[in-house]
Protein backbone atom coordinates (compact mmCIF):
# COMPACT_ATOMS: atom_id res chain seq x y z
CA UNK A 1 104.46 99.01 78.27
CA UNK A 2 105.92 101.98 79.66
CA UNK A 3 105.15 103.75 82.96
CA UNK A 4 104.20 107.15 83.58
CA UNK A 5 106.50 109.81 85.64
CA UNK A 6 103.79 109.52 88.76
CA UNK A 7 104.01 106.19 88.39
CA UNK A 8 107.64 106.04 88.88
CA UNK A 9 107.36 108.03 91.32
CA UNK A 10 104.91 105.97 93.28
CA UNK A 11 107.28 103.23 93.27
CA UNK A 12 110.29 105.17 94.65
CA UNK A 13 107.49 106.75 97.06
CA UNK A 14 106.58 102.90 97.88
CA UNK A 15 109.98 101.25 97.51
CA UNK A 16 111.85 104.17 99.90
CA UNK A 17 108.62 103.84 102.46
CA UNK A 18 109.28 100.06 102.86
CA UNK A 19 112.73 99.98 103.17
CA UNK A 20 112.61 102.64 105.94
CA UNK A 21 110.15 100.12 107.87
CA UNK A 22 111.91 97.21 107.45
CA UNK A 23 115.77 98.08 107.70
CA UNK A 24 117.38 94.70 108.03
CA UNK A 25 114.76 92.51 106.87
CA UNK A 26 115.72 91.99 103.53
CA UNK A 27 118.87 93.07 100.87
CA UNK A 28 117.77 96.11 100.51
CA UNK A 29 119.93 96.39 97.14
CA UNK A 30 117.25 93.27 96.15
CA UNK A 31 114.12 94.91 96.24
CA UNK A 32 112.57 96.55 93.69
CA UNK A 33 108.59 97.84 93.45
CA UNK A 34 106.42 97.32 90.77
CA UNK A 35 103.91 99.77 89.62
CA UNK A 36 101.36 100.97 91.31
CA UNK A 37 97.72 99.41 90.58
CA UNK A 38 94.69 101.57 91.10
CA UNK A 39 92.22 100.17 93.60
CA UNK A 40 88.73 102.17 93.43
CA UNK A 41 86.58 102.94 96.96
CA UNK A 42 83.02 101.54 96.69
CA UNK A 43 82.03 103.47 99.79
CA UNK A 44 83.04 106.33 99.19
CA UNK A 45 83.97 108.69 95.96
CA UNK A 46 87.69 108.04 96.33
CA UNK A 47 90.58 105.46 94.91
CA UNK A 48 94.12 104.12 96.08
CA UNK A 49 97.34 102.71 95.03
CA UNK A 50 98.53 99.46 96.10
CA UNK A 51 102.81 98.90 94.80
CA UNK A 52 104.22 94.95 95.18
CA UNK A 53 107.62 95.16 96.41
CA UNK A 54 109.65 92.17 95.49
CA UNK A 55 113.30 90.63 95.49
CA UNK A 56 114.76 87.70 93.57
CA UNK A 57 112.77 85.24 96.11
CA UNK A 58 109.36 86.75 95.09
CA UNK A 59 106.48 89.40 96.87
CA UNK A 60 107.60 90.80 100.06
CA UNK A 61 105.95 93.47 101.03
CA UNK A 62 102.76 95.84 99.66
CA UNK A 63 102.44 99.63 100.20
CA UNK A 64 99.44 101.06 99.86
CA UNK A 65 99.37 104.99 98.86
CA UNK A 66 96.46 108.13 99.11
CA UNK A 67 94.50 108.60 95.87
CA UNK A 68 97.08 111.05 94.63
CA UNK A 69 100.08 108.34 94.89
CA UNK A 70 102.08 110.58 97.72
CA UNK A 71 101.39 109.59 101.05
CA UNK A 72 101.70 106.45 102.67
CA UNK A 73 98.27 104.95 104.10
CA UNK A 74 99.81 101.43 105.28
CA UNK A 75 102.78 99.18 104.68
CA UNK A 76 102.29 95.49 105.11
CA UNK A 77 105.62 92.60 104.81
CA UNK A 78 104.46 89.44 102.94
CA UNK A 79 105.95 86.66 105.03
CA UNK A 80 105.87 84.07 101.96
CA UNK A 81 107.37 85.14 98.87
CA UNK A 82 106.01 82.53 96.74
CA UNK A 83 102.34 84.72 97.70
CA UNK A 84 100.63 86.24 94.43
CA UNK A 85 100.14 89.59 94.39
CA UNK A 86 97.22 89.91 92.77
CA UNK A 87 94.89 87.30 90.97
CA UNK A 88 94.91 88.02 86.71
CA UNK A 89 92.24 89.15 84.79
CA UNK A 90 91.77 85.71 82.84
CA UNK A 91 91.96 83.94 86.36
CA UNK A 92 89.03 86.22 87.89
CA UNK A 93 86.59 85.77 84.55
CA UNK A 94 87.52 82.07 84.47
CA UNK A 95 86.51 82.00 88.27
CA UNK A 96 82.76 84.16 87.45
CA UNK A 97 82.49 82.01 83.98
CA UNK A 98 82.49 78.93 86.47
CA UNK A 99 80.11 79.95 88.90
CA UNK A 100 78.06 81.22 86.58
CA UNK A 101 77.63 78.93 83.65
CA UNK A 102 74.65 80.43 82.03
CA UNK A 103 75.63 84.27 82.12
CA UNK A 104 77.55 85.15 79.15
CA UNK A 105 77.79 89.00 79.38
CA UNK A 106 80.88 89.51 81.13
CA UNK A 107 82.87 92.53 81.42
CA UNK A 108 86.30 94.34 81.74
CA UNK A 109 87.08 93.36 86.01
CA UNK A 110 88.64 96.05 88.06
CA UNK A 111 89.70 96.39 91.33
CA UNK A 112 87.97 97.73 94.37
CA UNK A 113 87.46 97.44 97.94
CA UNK A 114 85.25 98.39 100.77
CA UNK A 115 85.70 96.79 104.29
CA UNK A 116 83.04 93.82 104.11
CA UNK A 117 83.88 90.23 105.42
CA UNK A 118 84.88 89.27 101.56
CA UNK A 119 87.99 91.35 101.31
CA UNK A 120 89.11 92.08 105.09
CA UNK A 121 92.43 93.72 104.09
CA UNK A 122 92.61 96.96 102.13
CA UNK A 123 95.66 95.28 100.22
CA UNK A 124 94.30 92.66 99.14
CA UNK A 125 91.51 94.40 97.16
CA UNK A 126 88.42 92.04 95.31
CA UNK A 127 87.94 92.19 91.31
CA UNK A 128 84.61 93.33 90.53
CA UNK A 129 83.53 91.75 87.47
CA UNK A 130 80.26 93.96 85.43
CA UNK A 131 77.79 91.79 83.48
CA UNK A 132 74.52 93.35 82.34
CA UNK A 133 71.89 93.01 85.42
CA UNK A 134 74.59 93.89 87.82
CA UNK A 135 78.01 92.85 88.87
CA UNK A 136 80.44 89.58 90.79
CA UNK A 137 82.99 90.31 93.22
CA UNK A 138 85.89 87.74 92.77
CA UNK A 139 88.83 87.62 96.01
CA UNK A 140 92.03 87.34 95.32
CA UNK A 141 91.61 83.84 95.97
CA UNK A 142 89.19 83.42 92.94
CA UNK A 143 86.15 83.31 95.36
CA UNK A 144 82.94 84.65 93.43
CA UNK A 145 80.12 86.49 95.60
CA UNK A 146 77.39 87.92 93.98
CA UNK A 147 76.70 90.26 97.04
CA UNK A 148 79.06 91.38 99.58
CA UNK A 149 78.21 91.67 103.63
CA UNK A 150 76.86 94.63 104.85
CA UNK A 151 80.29 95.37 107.95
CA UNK A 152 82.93 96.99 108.63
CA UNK A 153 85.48 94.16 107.93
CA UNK A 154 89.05 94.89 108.89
């Protein structure tokens, strides 16, 4: 699968950011960032970009870029490399298709986020997964909520 231009770009964008925060942490010849995945807002009108940066070791940092891929909203170093980045598609419908036996109506998950007590961190987004009388919210963890807390999270 090949990756746009502004994707590319969002990588260098993400891949430059972290190195410049992080000088001697890691070989900086090592690290490489993968593309961006879109994260949508669900309280307000508006989306972001989340880039894994990783070495030979595994994930070691995310960035997180504005809805237009340019500017840098946060940077965050991921202390264990052996972390997942994010959980797969299959993983996240398994997870629903388990807590929900019965419902069979399942569709494409995407990611989103609003601060709530389910997904505290902006980086580490929740999978919202449609069915036809409403919608799951899976963590990156594979939790399944049906609802998520009224809050401001983190």
């Amino acid at each position: 699968m090949s990756h746009s231009s502004s994707d590319s770009k969002m990588s260098i964008t993400a891949l430059e950011a972290f190195r410049a925060r992080y000088p001697g942490l890691f070989s900086l010849e090592g690290l490489i960032a993968g593309p961006p995945v879109r994260v949508d807002r669900l309280d307000r009108p508006s989306a972001y970009y989340i880039v894994p940066i990783r070495d030979a070791a595994g994930l070691r940092g995310i960035v997180q870029l504005d809805d237009q891929g340019v500017s840098i909203e946060s940077i965050a170093e991921i202390r264990d490399p052996s972390t997942v980045f994010l959980a797969t598609k299959n993983a996240v419908l398994n997870a629903v298709r388990t807590a929900f036996p019965n419902r069979q109506d399942w569709h494409t998950p995407f990611l989103a986020w609003r601060p709530c007590r389910e997904s505290l961190n902006s980086m580490r987004p929740f999978w919202v997964v449609p069915h036809a009388k409403g919608q799951a919210y899976v963590t990156q963890d594979c939790e399944v909520f049906e609802l998520l807390t009224a809050g401001r999270g983190g």
